[in-house]
Protein backbone atom coordinates (compact mmCIF):
# COMPACT_ATOMS: atom_id res chain seq x y z
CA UNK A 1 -60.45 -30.54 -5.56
CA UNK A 2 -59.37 -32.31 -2.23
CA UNK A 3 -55.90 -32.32 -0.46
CA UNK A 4 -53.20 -33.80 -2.15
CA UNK A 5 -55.07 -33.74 -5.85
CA UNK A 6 -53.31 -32.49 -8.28
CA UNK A 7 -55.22 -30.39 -11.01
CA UNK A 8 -53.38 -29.81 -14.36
CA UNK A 9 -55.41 -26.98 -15.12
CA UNK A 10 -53.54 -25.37 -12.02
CA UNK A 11 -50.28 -25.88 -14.00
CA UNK A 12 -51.31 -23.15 -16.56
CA UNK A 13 -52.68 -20.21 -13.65
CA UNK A 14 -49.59 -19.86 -11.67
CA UNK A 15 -48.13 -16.27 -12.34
CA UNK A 16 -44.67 -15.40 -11.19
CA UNK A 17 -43.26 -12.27 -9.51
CA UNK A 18 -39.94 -12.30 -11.68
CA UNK A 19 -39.78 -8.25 -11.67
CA UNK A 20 -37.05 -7.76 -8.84
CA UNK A 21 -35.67 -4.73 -8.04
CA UNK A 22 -31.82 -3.51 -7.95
CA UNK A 23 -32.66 -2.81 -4.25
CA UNK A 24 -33.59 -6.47 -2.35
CA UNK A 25 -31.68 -8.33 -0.89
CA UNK A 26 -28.52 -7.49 0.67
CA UNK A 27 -25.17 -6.85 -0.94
CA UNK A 28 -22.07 -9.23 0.10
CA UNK A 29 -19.84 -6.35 -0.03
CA UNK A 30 -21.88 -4.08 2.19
CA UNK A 31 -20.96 -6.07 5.18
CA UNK A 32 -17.35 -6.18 4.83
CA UNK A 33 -14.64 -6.00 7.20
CA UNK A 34 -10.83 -5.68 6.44
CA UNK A 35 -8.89 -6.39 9.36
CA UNK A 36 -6.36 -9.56 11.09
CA UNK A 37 -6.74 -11.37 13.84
CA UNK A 38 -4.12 -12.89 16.03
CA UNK A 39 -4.08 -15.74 18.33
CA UNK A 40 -1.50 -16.43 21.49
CA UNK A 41 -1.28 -19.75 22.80
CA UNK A 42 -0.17 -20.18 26.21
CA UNK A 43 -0.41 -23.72 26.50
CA UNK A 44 2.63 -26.08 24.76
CA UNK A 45 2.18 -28.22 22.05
CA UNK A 46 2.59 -31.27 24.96
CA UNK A 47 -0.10 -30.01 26.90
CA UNK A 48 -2.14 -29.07 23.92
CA UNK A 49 -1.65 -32.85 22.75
CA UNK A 50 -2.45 -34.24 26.55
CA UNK A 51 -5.48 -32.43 26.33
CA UNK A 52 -6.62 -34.17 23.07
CA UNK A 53 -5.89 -37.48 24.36
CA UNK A 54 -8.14 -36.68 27.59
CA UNK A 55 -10.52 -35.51 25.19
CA UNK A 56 -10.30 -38.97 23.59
CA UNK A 57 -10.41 -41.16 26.28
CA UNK A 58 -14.10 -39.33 27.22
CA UNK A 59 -15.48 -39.97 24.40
């Protein structure tokens, strides 16, 4: 059989690994972290909005 033929009879000899274990992978939860986070803005909302138009205008 050459590259890129497709055999039928190949259809019916795959076998699958379905038997997983309670073990792989990694748990969501194991990585978890309760916690807050606060930002402080120094800059006003005019200079925040002067910086946006600059951004604008370079783009």
């Amino acid at each position: 059989m050459g590259f890129g033929s497709y055999d039928e009879t190949e259809q019916d000899n795959q076998e699958y690994d379905t038997d997983f274990e309670d073990d792989d992978g990694v748990s969501a939860e194991e990585n978890a972290h309760d916690g807050d986070v606060e930002f402080e803005f120094t800059a006003s909302n005019d200079e925040l909005l002067d910086r946006l138009e600059d951004i604008k205008e370079n783009t």
